[in-house]
C-alpha atoms as a PDB file:
ATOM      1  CA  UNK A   1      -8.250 -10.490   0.762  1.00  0.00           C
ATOM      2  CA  UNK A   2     -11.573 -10.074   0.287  1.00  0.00           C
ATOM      3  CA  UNK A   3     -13.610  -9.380   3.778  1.00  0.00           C
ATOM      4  CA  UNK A   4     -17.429  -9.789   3.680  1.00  0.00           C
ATOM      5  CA  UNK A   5     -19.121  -6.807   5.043  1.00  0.00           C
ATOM      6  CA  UNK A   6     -22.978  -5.495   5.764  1.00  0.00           C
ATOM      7  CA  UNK A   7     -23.895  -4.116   2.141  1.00  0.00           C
ATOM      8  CA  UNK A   8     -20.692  -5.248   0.109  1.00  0.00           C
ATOM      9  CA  UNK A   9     -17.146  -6.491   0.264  1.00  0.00           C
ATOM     10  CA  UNK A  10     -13.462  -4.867   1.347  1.00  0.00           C
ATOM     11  CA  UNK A  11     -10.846  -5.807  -0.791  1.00  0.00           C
ATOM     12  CA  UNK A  12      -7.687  -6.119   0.474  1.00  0.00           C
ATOM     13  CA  UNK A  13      -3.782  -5.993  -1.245  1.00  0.00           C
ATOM     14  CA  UNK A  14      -1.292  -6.496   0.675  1.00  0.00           C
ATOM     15  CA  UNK A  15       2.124  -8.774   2.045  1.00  0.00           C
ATOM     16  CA  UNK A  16       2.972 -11.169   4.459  1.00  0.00           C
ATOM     17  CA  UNK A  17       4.756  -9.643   7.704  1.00  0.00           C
ATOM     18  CA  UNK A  18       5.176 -10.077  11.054  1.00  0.00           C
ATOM     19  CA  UNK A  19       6.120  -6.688  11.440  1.00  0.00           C
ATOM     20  CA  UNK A  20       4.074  -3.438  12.006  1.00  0.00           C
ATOM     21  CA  UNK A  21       4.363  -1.245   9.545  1.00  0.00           C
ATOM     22  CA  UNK A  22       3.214   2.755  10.308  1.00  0.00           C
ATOM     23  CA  UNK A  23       0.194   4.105   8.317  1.00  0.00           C
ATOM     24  CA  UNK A  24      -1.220   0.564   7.367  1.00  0.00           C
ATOM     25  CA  UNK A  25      -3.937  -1.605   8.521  1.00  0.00           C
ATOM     26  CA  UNK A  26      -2.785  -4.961   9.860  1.00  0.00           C
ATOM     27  CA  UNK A  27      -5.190  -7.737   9.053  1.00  0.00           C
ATOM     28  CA  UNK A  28      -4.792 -11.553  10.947  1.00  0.00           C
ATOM     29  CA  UNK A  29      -6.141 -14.367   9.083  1.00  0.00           C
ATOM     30  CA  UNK A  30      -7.930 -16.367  11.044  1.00  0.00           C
ATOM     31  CA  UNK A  31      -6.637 -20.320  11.436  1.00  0.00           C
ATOM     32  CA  UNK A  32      -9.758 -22.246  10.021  1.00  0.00           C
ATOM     33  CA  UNK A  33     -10.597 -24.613   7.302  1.00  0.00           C
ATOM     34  CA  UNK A  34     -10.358 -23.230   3.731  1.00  0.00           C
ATOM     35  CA  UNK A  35     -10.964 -25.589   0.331  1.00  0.00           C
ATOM     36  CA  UNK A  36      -8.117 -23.974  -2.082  1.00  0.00           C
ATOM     37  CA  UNK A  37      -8.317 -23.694  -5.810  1.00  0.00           C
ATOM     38  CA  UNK A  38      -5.115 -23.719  -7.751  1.00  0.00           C
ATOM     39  CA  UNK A  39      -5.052 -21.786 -11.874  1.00  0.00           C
ATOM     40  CA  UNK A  40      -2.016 -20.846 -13.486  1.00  0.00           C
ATOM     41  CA  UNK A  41      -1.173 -19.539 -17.051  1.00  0.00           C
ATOM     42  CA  UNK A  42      -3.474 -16.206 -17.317  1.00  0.00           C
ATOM     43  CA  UNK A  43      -4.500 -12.749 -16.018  1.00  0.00           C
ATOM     44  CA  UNK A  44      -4.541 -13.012 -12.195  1.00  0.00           C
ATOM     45  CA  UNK A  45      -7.877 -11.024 -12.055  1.00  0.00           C
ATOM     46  CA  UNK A  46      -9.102 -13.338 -14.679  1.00  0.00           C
ATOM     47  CA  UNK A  47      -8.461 -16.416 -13.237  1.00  0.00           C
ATOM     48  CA  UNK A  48      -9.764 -15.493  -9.395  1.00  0.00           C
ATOM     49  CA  UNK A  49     -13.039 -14.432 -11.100  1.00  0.00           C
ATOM     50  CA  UNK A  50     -13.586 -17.821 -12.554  1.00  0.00           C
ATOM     51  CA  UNK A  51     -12.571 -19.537  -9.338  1.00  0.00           C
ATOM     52  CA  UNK A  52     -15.468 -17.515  -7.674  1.00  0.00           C
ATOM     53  CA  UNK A  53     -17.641 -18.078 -10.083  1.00  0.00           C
ATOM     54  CA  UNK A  54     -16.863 -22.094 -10.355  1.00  0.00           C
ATOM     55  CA  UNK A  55     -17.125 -22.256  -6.649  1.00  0.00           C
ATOM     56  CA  UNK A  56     -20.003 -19.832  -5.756  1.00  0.00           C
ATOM     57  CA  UNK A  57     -21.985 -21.369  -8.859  1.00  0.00           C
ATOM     58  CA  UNK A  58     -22.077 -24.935  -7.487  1.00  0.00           C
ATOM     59  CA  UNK A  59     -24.467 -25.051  -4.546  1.00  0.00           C
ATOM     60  CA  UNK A  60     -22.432 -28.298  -2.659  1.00  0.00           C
ATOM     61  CA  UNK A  61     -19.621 -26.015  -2.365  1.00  0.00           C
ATOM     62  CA  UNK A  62     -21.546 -22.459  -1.988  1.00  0.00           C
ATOM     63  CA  UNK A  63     -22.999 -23.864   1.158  1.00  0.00           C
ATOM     64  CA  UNK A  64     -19.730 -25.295   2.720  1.00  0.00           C
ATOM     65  CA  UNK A  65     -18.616 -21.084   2.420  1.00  0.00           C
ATOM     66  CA  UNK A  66     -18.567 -19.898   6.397  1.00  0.00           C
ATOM     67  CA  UNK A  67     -18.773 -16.151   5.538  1.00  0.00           C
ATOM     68  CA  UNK A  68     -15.307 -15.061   6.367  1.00  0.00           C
ATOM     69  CA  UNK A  69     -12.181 -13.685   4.761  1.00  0.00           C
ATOM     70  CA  UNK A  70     -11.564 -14.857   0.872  1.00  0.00           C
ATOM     71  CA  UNK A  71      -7.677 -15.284  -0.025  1.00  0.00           C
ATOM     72  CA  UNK A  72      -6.740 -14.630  -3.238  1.00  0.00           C
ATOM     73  CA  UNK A  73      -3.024 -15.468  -3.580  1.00  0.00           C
ATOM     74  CA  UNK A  74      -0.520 -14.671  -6.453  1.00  0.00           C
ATOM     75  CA  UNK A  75       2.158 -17.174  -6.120  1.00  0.00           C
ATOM     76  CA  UNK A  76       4.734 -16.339  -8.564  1.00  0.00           C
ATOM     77  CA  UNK A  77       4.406 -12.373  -8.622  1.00  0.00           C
ATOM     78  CA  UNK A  78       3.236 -12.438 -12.615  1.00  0.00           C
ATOM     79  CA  UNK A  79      -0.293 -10.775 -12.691  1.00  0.00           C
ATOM     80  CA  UNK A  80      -0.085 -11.725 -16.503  1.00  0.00           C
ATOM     81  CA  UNK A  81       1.074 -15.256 -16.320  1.00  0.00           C
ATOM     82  CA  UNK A  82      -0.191 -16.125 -12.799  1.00  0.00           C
ATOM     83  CA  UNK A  83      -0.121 -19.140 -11.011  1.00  0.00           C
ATOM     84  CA  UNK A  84      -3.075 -18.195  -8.203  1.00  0.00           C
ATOM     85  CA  UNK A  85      -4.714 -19.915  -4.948  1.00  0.00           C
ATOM     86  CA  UNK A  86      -8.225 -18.773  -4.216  1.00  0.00           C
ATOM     87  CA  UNK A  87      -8.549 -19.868  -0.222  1.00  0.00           C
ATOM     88  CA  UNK A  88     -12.441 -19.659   0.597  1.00  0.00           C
ATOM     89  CA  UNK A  89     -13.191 -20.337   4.602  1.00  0.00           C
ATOM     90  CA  UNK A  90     -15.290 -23.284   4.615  1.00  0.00           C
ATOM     91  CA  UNK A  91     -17.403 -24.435   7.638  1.00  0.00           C
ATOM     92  CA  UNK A  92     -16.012 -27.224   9.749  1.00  0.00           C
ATOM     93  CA  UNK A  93     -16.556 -30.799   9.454  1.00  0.00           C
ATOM     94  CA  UNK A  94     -16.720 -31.573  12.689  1.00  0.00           C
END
């Protein structure tokens, strides 16, 4: 998770629980609107820097960003032959 903050970022690992677990910080994602990018067959790191790029790099979908909490999501636990989600908060339509 990557968590926008005054002069930089806070990047995030972690795992899904409900449960609390002593000695870690417990983060809630917030229920909102996200656009989600799908890449598979690379380097995890690899392919969530060319989602950001692709995304941040187009100004229609730059400006849809709301300024919260980026997901980056390793689906099938393979940091060398990912298949990743990249879930960036986007404003509402509403």
């Amino acid at each position: 998770m990557i968590v926008p903050i005054e002069n930089g970022i806070r990047y995030f690992a972690g795992v899904l629980s409900d449960n609390d677990i002593s000695g870690y910080e417990k983060l809630e994602v917030a229920t909102q609107s996200y656009a989600v990018l799908t890449k598979k067959n690379g380097i995890s790191r690899l392919l969530f820097d060319e989602f950001k790029n692709e995304f941040f790099t187009n100004e229609a979908h730059a400006s849809k960003y709301n300024g919260k909490e980026i997901l980056e999501v390793l689906l099938n636990g393979n940091p060398t032959d990912a298949e990743v989600e990249l879930w960036v908060p986007i404003k509402s339509e509403t």
